[in-house]
N, C-alpha and C. Protein backbone atom coordinates (compact mmCIF):
# COMPACT_ATOMS: atom_id res chain seq x y z
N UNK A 1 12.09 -3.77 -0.08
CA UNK A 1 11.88 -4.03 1.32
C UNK A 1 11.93 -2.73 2.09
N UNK A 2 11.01 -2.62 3.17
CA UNK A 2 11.39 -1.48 3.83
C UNK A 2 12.50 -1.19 5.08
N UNK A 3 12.59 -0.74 5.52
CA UNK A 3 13.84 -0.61 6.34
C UNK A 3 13.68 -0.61 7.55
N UNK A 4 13.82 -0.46 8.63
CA UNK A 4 13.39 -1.01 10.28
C UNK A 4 13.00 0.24 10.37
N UNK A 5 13.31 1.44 10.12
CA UNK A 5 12.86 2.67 10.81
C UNK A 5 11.67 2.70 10.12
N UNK A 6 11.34 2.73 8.60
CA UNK A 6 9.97 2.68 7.63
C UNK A 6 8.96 1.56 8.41
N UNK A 7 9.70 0.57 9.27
CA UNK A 7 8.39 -0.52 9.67
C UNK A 7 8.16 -0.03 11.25
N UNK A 8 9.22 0.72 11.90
CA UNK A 8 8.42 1.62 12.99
C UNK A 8 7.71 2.49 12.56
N UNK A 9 8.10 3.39 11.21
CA UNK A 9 6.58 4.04 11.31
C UNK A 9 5.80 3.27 11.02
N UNK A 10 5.37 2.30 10.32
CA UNK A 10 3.93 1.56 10.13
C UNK A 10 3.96 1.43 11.41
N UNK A 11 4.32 0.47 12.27
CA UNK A 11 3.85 -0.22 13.63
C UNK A 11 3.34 0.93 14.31
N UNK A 12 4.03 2.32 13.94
CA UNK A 12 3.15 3.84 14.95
C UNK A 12 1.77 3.63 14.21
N UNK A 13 1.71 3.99 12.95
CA UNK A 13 0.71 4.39 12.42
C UNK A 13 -0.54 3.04 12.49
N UNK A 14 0.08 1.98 12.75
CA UNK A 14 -1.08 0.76 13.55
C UNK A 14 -1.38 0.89 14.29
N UNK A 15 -0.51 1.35 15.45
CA UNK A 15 -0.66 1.52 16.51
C UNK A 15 -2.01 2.80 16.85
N UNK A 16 -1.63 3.82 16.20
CA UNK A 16 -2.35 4.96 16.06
C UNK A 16 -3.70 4.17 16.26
N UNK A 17 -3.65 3.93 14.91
CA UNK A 17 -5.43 3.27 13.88
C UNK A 17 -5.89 2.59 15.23
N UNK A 18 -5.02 1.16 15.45
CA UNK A 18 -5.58 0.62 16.88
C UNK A 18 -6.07 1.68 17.85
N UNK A 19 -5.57 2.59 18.54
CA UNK A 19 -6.36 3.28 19.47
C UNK A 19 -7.54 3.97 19.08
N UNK A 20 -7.53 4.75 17.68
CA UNK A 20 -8.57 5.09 17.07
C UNK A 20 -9.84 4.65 17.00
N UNK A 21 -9.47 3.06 16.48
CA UNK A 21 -10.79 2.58 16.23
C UNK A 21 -10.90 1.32 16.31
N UNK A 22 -9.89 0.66 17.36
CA UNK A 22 -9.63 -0.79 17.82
C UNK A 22 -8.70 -1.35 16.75
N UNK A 23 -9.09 -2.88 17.17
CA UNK A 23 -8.77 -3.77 15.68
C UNK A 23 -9.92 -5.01 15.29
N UNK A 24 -11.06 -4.96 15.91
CA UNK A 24 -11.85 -6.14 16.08
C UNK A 24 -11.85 -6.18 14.04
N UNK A 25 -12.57 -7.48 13.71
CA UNK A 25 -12.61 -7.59 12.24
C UNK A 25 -13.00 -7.05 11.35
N UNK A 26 -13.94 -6.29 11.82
CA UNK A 26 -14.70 -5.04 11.52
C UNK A 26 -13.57 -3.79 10.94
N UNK A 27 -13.16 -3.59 11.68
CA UNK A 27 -11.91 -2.69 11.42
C UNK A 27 -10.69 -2.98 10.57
N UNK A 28 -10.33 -4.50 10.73
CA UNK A 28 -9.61 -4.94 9.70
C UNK A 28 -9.89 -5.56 8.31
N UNK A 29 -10.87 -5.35 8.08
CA UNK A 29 -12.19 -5.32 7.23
C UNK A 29 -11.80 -4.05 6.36
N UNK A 30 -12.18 -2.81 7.40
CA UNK A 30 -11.55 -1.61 6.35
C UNK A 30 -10.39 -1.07 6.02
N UNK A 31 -9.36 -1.60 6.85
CA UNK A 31 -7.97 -1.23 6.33
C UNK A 31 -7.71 -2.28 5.24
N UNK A 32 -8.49 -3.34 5.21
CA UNK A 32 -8.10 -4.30 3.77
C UNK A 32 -9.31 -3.32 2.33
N UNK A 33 -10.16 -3.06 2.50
CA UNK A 33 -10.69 -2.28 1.09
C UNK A 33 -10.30 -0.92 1.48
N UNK A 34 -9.48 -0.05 2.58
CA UNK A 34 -8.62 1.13 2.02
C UNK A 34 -7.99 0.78 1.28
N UNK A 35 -7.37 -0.27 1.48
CA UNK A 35 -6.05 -0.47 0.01
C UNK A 35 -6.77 -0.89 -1.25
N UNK A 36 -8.32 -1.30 -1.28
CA UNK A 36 -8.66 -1.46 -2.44
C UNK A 36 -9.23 0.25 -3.34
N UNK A 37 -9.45 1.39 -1.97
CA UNK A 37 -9.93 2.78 -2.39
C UNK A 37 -8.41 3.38 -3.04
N UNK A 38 -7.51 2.80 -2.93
CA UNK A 38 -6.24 3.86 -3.00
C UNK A 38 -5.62 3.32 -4.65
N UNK A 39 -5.85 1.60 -4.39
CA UNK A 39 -5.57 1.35 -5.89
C UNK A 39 -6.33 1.78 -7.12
N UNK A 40 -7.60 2.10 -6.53
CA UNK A 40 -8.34 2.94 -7.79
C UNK A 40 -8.18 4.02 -7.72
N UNK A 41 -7.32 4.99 -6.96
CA UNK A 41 -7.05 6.41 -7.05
C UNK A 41 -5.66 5.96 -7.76
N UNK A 42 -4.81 4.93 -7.67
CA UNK A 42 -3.72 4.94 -8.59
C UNK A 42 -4.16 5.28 -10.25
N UNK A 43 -5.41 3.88 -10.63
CA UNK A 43 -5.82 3.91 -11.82
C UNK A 43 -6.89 5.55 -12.17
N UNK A 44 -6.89 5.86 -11.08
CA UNK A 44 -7.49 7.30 -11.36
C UNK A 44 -7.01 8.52 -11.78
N UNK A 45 -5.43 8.56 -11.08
CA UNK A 45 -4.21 9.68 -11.59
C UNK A 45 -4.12 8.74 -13.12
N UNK A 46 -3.56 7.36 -13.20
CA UNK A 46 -2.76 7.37 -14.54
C UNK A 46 -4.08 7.29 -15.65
N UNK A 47 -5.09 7.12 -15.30
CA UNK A 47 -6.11 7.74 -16.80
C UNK A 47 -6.32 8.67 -16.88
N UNK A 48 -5.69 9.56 -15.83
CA UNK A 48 -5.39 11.41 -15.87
C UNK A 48 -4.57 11.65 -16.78
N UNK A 49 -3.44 11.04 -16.18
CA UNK A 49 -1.80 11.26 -16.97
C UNK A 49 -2.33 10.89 -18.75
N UNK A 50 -2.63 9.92 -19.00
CA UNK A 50 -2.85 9.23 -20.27
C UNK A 50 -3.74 10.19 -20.88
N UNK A 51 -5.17 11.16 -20.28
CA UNK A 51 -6.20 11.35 -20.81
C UNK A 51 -6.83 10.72 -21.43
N UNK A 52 -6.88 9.30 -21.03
CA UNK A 52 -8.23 8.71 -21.90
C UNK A 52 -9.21 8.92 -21.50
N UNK A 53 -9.86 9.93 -20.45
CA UNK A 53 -11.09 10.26 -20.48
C UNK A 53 -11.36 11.56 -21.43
N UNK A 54 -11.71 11.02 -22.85
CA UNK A 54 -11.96 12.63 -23.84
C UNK A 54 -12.48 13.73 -23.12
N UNK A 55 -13.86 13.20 -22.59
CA UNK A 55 -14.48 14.50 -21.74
C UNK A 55 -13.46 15.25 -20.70
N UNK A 56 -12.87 14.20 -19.78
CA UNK A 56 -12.18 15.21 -18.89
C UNK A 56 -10.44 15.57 -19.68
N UNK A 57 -9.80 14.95 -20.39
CA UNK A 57 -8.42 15.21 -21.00
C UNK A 57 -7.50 14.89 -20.05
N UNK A 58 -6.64 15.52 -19.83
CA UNK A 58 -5.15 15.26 -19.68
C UNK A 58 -5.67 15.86 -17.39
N UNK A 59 -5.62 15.14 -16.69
CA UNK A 59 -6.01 16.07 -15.41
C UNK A 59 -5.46 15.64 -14.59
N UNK A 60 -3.99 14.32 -14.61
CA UNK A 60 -3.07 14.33 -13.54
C UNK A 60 -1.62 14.20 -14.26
N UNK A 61 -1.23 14.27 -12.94
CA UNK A 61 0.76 14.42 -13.43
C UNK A 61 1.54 13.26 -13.23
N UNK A 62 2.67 12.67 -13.62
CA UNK A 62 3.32 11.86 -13.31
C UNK A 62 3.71 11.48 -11.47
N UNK A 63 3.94 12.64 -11.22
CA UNK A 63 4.23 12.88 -9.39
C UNK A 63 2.97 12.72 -8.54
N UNK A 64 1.55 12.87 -9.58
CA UNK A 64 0.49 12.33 -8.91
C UNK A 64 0.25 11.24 -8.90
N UNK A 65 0.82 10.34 -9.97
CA UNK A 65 0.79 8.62 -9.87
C UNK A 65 1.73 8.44 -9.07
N UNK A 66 2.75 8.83 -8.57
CA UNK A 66 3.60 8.62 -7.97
C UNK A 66 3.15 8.28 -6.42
N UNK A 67 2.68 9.60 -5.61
CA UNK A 67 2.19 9.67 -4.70
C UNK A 67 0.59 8.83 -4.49
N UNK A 68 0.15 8.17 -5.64
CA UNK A 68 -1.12 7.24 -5.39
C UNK A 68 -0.77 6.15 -4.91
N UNK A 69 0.52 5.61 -5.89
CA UNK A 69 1.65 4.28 -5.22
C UNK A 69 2.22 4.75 -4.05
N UNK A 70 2.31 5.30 -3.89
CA UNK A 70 3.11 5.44 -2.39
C UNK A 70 1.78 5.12 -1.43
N UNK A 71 1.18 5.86 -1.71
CA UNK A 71 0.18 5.50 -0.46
C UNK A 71 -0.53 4.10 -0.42
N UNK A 72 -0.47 3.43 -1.63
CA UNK A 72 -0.85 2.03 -1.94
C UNK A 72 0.53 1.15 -0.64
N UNK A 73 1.45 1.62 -1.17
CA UNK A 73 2.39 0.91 -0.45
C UNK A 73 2.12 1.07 1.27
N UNK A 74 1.97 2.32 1.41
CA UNK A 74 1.81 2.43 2.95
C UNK A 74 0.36 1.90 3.49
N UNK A 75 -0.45 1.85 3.04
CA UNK A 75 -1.92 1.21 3.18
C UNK A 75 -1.72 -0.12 2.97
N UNK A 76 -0.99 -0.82 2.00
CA UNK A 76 -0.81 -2.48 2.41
C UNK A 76 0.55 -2.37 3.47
N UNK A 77 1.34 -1.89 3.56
CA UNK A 77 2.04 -2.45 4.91
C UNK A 77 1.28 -2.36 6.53
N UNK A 78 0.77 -1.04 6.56
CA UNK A 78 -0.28 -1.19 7.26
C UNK A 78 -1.40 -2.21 7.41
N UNK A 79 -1.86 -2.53 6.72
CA UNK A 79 -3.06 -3.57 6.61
C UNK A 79 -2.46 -5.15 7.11
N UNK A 80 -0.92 -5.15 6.30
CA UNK A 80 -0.39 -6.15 6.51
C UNK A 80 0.09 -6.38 7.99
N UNK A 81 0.40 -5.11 8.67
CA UNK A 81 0.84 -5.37 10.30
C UNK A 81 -0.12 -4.99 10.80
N UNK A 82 -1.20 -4.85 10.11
CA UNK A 82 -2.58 -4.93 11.30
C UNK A 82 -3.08 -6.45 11.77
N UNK A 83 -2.38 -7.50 10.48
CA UNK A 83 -2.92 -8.62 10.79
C UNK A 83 -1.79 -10.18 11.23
N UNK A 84 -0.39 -9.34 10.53
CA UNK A 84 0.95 -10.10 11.33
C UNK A 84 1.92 -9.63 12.45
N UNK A 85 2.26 -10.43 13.26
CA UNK A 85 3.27 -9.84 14.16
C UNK A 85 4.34 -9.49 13.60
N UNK A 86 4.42 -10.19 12.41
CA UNK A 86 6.00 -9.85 11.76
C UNK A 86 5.84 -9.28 10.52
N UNK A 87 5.55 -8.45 10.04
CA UNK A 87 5.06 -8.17 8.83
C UNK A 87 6.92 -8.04 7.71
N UNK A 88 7.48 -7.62 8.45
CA UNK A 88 9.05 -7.38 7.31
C UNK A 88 9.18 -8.81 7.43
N UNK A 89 9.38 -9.55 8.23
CA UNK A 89 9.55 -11.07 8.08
C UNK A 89 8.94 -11.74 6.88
N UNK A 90 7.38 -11.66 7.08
CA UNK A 90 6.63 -12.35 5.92
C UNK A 90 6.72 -11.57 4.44
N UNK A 91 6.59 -10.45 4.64
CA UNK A 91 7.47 -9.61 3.36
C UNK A 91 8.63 -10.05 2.86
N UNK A 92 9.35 -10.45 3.35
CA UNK A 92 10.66 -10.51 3.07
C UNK A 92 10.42 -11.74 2.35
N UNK A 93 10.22 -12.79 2.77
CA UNK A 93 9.61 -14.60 2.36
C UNK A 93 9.48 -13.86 0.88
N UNK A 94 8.12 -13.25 0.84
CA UNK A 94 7.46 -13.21 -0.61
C UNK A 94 8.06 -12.56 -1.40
N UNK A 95 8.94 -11.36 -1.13
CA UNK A 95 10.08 -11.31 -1.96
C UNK A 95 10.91 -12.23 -2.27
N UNK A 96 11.14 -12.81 -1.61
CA UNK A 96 12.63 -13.42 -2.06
C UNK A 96 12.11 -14.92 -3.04
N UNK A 97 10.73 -15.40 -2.94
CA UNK A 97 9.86 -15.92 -3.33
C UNK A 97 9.82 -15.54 -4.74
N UNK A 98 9.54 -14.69 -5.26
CA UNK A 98 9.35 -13.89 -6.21
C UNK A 98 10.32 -13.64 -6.72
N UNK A 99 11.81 -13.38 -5.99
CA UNK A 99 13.00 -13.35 -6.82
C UNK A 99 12.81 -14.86 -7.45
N UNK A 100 13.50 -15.99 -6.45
CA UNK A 100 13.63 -16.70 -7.02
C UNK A 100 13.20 -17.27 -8.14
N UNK A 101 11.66 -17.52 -8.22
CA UNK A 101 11.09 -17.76 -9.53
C UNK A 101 11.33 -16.70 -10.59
N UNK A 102 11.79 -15.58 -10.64
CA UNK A 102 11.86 -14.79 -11.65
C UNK A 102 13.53 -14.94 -12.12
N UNK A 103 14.13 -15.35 -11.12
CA UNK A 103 15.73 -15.30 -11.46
C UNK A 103 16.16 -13.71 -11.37
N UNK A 104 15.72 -13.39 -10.27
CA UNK A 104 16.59 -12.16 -9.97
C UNK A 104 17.33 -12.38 -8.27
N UNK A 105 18.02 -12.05 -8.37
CA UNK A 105 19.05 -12.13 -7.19
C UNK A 105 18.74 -11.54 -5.88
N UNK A 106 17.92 -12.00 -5.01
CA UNK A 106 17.42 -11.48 -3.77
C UNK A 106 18.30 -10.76 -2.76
C-alpha cells in the first residue's frame, strides 16, 4: 500500500497531467496504455537481464528491472486516480481482497 504522502504525490502528478492535457477520455485513454508502454519496458529490461535475445546478449541490469516496476507502479496509481476519487481506498479493498483469498494476513 502506499502511504498518504506517496498518494499526494500521485494526486500532484494528476493534478499536473490534468492541467497539461485535461482529463476528457481521450486522455484517460492514454494514461491507461502508458501503463501498457511501461509493462513492456519491464519485459524489455528482464529479457536484457536473462539475455535471451542471442543477437543482442546480456543488455540490462537487475536495478534496471527494478526501476521499470517502479514506474509500472507509479503509472497505474496514476491512471488509477485519474479515474477514482479514492484511489488508496479502492486499493486498499483489492488488497485486502487478495490477502484474504490467499491466506495472508492483511
Amino acid at each position: 500500500m502506499l502511504s498518504t504522502d506517496q498518494w499526494a504525490t500521485i494526486q500532484g502528478l494528476v493534478a499536473w497531467l490534468d492541467q497539461q492535457n485535461g482529463r476528457d477520455q481521450k486522455e484517460i485513454t492514454l494514461r491507461l496504455l502508458k501503463l501498457t508502454e511501461e509493462a513492456g519496458e519491464v519485459a524489455q529490461a528482464w529479457i536484457g537481464v536473462t539475455g535471451q535475445n542471442p543477437r543482442k546478449g546480456v543488455t540490462h541490469t537487475m536495478p534496471q528491472v527494478q526501476d521499470e516496476l517502479r514506474d509500472v507502479i507509479v503509472t497505474a496509481a496514476v491512471a488509477l486516480a485519474s479515474i477514482v476519487g479514492n484511489p488508496d481506498y479502492v486499493l486498499n479493498q483489492k488488497l485486502s481482497k487478495i490477502a484474504a483469498r490467499s491466506g495472508v494476513n492483511a
